[in-house]
N, C-alpha and C. Protein backbone atom coordinates (compact mmCIF):
# COMPACT_ATOMS: atom_id res chain seq x y z
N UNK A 1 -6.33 -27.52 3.23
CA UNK A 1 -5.06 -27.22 3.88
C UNK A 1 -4.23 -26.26 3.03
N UNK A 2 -4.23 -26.32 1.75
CA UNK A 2 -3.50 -25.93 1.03
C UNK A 2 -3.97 -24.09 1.01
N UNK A 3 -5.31 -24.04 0.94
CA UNK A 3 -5.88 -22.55 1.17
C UNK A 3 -5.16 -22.03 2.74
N UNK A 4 -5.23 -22.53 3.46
CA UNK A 4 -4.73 -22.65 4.97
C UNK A 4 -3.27 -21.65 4.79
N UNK A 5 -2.28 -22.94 3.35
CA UNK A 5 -1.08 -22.34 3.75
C UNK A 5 -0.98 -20.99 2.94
N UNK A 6 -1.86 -20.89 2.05
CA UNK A 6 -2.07 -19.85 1.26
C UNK A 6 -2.21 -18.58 2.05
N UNK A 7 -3.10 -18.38 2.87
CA UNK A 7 -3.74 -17.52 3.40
C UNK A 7 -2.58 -17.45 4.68
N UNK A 8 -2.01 -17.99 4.73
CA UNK A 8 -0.63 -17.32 6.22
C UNK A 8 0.16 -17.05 5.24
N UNK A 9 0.87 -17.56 4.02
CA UNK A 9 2.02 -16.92 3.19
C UNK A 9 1.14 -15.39 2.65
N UNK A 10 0.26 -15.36 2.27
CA UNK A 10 -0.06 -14.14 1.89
C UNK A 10 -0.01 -13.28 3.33
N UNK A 11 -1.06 -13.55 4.16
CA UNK A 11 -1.14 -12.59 5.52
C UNK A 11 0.54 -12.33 5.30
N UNK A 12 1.71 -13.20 6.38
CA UNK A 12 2.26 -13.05 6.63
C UNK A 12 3.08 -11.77 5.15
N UNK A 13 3.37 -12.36 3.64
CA UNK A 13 3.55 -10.49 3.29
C UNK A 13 2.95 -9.63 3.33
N UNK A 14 1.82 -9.59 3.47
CA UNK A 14 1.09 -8.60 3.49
C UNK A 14 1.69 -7.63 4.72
N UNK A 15 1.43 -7.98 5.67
CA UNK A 15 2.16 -7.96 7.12
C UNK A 15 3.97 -7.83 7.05
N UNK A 16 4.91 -8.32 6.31
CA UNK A 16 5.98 -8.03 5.55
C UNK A 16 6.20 -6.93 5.40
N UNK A 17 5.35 -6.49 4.16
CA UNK A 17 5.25 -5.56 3.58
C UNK A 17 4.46 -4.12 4.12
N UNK A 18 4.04 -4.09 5.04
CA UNK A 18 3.41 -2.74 5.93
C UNK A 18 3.93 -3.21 6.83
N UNK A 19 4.95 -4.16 7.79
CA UNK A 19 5.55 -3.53 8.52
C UNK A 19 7.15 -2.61 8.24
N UNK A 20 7.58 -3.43 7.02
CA UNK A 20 9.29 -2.92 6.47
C UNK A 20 8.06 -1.41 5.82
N UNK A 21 7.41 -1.13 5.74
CA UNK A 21 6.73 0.48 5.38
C UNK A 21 6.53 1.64 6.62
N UNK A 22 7.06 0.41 7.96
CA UNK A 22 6.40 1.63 9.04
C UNK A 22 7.93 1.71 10.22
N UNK A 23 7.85 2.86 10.40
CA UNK A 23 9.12 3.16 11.10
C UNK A 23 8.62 4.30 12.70
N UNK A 24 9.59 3.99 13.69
CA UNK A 24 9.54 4.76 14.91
C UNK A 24 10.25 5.75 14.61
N UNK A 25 10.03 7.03 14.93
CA UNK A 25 10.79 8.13 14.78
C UNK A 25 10.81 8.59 16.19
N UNK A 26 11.66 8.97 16.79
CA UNK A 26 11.78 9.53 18.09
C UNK A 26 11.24 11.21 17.70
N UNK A 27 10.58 11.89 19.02
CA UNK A 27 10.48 13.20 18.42
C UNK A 27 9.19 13.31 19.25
N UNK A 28 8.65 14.52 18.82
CA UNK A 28 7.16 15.21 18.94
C UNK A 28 6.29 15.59 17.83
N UNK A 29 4.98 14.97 18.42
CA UNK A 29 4.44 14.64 17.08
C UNK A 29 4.34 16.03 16.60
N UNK A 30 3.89 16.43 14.96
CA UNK A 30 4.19 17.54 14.50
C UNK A 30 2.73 17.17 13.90
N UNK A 31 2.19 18.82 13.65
CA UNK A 31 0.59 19.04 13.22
C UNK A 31 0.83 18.56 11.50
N UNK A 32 -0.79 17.85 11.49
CA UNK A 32 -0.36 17.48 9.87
C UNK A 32 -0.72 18.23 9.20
N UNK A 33 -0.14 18.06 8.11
CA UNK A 33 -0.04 19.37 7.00
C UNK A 33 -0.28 18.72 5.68
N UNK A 34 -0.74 18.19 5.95
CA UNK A 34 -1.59 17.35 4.55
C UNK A 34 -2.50 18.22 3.37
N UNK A 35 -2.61 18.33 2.52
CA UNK A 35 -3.48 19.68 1.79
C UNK A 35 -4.39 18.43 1.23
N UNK A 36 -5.51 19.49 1.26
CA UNK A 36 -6.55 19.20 0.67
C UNK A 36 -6.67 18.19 -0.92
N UNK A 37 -5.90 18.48 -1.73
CA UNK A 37 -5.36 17.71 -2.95
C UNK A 37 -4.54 16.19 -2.84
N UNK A 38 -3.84 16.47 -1.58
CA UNK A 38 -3.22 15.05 -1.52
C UNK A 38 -4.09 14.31 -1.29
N UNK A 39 -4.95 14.67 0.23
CA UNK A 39 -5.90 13.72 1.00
C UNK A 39 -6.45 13.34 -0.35
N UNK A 40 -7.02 14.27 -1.31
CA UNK A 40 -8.08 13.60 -2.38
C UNK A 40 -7.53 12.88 -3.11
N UNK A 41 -6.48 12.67 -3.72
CA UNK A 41 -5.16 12.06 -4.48
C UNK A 41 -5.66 10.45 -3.80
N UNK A 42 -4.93 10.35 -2.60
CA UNK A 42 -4.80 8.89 -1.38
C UNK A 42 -6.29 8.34 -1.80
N UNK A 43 -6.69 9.17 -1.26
CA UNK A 43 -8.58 8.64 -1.58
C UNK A 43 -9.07 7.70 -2.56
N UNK A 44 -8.65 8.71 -3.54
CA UNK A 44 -8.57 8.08 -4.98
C UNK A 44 -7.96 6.70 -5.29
N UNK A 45 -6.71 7.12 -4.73
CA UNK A 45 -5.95 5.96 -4.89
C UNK A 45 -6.47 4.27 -4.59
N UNK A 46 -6.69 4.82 -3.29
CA UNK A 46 -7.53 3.44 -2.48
C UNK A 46 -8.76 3.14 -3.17
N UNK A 47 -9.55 3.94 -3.64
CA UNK A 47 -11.47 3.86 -4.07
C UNK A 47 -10.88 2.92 -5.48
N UNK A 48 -9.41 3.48 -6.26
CA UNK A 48 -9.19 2.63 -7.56
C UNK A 48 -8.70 1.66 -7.41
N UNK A 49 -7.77 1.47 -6.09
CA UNK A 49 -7.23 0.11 -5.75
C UNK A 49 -8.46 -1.25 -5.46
N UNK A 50 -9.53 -1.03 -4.81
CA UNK A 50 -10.39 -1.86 -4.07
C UNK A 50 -11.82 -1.69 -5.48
N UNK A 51 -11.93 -0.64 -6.30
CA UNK A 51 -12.42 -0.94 -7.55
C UNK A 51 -11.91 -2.42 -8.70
N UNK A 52 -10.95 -1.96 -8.54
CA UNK A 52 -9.57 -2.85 -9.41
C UNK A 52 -9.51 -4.02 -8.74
N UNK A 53 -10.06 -4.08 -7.52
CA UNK A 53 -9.99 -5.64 -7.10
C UNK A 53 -11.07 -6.64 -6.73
N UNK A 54 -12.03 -5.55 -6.84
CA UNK A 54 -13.51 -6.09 -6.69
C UNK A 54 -13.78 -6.33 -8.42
N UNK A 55 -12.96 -6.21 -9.59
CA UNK A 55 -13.27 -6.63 -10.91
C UNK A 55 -12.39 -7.93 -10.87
N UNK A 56 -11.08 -8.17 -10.03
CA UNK A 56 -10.55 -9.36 -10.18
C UNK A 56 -8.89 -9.49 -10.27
N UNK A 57 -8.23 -10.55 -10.29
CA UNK A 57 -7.08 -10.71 -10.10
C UNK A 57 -6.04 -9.80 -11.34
N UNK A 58 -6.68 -9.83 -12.34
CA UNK A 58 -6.07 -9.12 -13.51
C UNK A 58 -6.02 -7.87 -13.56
N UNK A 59 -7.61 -7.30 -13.09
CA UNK A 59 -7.21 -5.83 -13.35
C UNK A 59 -6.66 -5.15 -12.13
N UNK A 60 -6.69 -5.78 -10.79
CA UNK A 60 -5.73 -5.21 -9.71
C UNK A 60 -4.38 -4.54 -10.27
N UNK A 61 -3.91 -5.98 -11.23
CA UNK A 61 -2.40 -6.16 -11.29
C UNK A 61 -1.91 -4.95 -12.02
N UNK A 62 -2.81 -4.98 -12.97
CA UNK A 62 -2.84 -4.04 -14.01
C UNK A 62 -2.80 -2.38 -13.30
N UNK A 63 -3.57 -2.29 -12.62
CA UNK A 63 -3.61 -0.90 -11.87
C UNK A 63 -2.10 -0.83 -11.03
N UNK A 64 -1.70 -2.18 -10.15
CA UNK A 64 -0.83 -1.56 -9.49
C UNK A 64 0.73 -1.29 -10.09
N UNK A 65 0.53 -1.76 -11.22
CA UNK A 65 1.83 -1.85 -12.49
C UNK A 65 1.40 -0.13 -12.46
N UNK A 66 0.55 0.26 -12.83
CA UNK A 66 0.06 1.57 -13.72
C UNK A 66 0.57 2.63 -12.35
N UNK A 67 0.10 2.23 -11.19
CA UNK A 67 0.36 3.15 -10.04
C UNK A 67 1.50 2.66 -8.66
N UNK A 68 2.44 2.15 -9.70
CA UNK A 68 3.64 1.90 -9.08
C UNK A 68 4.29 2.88 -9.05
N UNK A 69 4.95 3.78 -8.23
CA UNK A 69 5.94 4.65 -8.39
C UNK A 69 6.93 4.75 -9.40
N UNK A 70 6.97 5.95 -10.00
CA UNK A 70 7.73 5.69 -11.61
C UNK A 70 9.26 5.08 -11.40
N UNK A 71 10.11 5.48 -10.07
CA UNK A 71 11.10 5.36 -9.90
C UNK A 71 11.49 3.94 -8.88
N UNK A 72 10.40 3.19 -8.88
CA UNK A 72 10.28 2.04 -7.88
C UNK A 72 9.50 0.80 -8.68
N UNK A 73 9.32 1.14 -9.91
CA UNK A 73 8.58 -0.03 -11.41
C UNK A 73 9.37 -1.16 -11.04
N UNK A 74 10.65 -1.40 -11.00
CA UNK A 74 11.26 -3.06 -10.74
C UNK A 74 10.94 -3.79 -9.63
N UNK A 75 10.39 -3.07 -8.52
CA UNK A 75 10.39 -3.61 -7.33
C UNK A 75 8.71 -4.27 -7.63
N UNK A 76 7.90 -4.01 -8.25
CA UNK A 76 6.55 -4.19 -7.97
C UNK A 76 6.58 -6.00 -7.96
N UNK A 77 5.55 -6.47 -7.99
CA UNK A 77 5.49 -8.00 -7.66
C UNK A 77 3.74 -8.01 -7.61
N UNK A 78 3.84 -9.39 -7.76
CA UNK A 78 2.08 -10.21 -8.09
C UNK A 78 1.52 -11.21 -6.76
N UNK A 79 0.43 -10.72 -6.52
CA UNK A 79 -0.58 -11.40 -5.20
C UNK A 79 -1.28 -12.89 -6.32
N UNK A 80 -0.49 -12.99 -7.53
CA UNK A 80 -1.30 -14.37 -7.64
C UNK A 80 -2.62 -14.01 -8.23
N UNK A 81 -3.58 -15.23 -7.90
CA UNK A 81 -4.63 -14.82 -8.10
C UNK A 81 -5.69 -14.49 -6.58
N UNK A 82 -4.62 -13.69 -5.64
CA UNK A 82 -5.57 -13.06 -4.72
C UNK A 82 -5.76 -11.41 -5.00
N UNK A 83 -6.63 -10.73 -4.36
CA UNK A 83 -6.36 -9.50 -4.63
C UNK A 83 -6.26 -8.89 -3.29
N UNK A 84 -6.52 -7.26 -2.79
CA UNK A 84 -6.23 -6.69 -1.61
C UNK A 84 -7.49 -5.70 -1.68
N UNK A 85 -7.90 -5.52 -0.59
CA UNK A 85 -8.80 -4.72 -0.39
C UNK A 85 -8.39 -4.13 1.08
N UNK A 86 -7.67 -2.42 0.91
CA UNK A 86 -7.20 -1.36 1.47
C UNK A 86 -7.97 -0.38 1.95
N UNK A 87 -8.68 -1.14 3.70
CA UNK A 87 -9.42 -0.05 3.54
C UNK A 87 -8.76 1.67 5.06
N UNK A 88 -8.42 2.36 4.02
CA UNK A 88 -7.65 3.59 4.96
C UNK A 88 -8.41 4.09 6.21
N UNK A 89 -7.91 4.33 7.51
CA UNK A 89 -8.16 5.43 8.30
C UNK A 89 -7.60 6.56 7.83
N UNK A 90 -8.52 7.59 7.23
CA UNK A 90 -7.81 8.76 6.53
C UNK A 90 -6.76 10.09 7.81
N UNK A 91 -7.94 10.01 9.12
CA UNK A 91 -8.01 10.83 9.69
C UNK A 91 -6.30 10.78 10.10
N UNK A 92 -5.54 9.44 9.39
CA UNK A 92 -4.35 8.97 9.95
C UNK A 92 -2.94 9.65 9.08
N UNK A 93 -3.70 9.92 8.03
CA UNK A 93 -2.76 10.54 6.96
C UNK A 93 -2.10 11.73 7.43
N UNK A 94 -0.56 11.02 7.16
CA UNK A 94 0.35 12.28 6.95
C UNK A 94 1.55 12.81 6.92
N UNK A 95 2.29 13.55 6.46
CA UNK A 95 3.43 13.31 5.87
C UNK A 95 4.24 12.37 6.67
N UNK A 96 5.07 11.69 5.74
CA UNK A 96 6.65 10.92 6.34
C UNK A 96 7.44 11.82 5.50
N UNK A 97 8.40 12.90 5.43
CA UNK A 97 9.34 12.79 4.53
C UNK A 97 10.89 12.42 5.04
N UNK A 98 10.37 11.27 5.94
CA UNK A 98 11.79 10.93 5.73
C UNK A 98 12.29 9.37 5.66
N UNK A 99 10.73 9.04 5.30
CA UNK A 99 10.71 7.33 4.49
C UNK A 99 11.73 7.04 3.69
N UNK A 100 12.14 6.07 3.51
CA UNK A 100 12.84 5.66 2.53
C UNK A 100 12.44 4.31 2.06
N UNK A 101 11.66 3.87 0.93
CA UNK A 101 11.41 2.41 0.79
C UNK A 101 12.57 1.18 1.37
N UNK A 102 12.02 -0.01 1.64
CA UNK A 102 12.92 -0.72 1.80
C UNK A 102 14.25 -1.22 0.81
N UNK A 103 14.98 -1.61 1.32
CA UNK A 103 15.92 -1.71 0.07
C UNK A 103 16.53 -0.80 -0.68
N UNK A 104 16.04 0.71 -0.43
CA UNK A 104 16.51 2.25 -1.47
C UNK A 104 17.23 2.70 -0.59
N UNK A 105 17.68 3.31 -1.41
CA UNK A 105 19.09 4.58 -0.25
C UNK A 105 18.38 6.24 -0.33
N UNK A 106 17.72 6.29 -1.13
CA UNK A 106 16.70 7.37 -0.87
C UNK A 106 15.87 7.58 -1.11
N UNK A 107 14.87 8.95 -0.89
CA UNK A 107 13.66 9.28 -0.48
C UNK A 107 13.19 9.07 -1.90
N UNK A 108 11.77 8.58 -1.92
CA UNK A 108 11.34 8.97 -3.67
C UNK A 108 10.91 10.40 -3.83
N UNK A 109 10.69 10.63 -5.01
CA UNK A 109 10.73 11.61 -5.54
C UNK A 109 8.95 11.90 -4.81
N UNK A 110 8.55 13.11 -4.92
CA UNK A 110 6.84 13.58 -4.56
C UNK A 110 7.00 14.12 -2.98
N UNK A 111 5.79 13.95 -2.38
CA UNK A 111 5.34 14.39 -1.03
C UNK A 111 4.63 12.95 -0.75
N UNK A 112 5.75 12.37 0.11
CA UNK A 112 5.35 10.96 1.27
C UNK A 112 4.47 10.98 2.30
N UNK A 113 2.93 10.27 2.12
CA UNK A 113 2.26 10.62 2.92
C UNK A 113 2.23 9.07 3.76
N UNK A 114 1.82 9.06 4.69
CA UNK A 114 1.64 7.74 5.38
C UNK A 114 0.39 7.36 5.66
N UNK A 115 -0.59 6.58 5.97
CA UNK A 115 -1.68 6.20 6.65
C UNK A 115 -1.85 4.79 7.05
N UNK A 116 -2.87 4.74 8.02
CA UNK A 116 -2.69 3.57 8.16
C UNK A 116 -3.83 2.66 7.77
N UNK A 117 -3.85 1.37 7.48
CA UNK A 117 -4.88 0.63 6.65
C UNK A 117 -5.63 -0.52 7.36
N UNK A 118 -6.44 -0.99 7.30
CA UNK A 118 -6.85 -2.35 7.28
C UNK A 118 -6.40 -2.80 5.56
N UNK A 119 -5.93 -4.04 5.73
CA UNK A 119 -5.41 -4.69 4.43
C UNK A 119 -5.87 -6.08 4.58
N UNK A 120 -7.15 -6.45 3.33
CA UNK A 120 -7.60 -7.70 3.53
C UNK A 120 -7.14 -8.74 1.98
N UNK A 121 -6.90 -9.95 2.26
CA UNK A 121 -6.06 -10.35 1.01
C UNK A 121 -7.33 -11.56 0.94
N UNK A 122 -8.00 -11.60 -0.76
CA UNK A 122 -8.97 -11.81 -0.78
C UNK A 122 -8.61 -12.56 -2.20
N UNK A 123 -9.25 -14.37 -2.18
CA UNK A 123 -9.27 -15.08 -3.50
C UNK A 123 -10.71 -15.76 -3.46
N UNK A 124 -11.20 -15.66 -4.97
CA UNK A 124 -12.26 -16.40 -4.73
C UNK A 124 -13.36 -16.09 -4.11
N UNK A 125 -13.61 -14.98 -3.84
CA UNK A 125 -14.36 -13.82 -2.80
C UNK A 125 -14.50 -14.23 -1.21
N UNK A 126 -13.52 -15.13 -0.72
CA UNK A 126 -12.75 -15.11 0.70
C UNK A 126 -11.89 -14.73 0.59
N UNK A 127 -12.17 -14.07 2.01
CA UNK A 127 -11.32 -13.33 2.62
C UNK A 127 -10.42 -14.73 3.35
N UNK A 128 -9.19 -14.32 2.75
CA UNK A 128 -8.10 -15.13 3.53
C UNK A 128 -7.32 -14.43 4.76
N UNK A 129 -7.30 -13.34 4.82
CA UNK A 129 -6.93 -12.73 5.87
C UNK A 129 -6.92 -11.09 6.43
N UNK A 130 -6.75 -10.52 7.66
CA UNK A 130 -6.61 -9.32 7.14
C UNK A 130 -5.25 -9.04 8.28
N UNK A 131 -5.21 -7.76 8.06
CA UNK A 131 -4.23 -6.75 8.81
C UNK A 131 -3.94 -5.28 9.09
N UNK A 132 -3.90 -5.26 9.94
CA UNK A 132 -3.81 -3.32 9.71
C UNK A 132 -2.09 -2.70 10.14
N UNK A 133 -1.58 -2.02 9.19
CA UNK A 133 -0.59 -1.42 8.97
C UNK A 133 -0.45 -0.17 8.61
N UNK A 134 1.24 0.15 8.37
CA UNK A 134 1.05 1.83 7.68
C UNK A 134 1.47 0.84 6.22
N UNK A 135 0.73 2.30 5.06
CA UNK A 135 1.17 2.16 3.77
C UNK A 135 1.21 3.83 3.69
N UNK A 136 2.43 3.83 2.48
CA UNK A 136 2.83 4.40 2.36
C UNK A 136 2.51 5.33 0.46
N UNK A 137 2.06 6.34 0.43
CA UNK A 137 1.58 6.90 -0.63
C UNK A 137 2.24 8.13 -1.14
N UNK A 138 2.74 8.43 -2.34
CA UNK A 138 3.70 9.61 -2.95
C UNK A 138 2.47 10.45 -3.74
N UNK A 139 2.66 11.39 -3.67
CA UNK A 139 1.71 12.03 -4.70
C UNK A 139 3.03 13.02 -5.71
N UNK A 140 2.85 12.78 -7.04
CA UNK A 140 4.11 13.66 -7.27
C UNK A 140 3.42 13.76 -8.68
N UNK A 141 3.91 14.58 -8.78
CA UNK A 141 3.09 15.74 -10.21
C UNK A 141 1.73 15.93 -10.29
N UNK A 142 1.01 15.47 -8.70
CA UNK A 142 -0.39 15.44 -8.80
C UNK A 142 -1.08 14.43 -8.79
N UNK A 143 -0.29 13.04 -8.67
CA UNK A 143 -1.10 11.54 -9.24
C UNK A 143 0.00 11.12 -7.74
N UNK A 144 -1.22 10.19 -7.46
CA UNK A 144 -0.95 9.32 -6.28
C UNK A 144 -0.32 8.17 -6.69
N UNK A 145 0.91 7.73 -6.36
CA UNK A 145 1.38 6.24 -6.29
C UNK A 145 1.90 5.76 -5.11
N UNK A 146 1.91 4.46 -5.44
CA UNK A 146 2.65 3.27 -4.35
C UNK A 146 3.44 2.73 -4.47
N UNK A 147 3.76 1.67 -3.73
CA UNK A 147 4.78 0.51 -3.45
C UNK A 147 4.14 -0.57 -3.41
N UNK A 148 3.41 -1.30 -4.59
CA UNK A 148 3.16 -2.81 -4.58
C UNK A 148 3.86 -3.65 -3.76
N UNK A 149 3.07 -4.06 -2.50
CA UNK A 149 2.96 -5.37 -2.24
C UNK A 149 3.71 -6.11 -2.57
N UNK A 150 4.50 -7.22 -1.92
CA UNK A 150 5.88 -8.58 -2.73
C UNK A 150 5.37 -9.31 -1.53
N UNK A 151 4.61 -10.45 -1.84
CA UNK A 151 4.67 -11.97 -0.89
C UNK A 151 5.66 -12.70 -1.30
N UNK A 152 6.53 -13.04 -0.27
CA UNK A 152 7.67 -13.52 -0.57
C UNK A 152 7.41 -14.84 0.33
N UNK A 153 7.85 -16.07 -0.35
CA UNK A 153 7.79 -16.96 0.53
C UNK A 153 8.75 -17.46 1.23
C-alpha cells in the first residue's frame, strides 16, 4: 500500500510539475526555428538525464543539481530514492520565449525551448508511474539546462 501511495504522490508531481511548465498561448502557430545545436544540446540533455538514472538515485541527483539552471539552483528539489526516465518527442521541440518558470517574474536567461515528454518515475527498477507533458529546456552559453522536478506532498 505504501508503494501505492508512493507512486500517486510522485505521479501526481511529476504531473505538477509539467503541467505548471505548460501554458496556452492564443495565436498562430509559428514555424520552428530551433537550430541544429540546440536540438543536439536537449538530446544530450535527456540521453544524460536517463544515463544518470539508469546508474541510480544518487547520481540522477547529482546531475540534476549540476544541470539546474544557474539562475533557478534554489528551486531544485529531490525524487527520493526514485529516479525519472524522460523520454522526448523531439519532432515537438521548440522555442517558448515567453515562459516564465513558475513562481519567477521573469524569463531565464538562454533560448527556451519546449518539448514534450513521456516522464516515467522509477524505484527499485519499477516503474511507478508515467506521464506525458511539456518540459521545458534553456540552452545558454551552449549547455542545456532545466528545472528539476519538486514532488510536493
Amino acid at each position: 500500500m505504501a508503494d501505492r501511495s508512493l507512486a500517486a504522490l510522485l505521479t501526481c508531481g511529476v504531473l505538477a510539475a509539467c503541467s505548471a511548465c505548460t501554458s496556452v498561448l492564443p495565436g498562430t502557430a509559428a514555424p520552428l526555428s530551433v537550430t541544429d545545436v540546440e536540438r543536439t544540446r536537449v538530446g544530450e540533455y535527456f540521453d544524460r538525464l536517463n544515463e544518470a538514472g539508469a546508474a541510480g538515485p544518487g547520481p540522477q541527483r547529482e546531475l540534476l543539481a549540476r544541470t539546474q539552471h544557474p539562475d533557478h539552483r534554489e528551486h531544485a528539489c529531490t525524487l527520493g530514492e526514485a529516479t525519472l526516465r524522460m523520454t522526448p518527442t523531439m519532432s515537438t521541440l521548440r522555442g517558448d520565449a515567453d515562459w516564465v518558470p513558475p513562481g519567477e517574474r521573469g524569463h531565464p536567461r538562454g533560448v527556451v525551448l519546449a518539448v514534450a515528454v513521456t516522464v516515467t518515475v522509477v524505484r527499485d527498477s519499477q516503474e511507478l508511474g508515467s506521464q506525458i507533458g511539456t518540459v521545458h529546456v534553456v540552452v545558454l552559453d551552449g549547455t542545456a539546462y532545466g528545472f528539476a522536478p519538486c514532488v510536493t506532498g
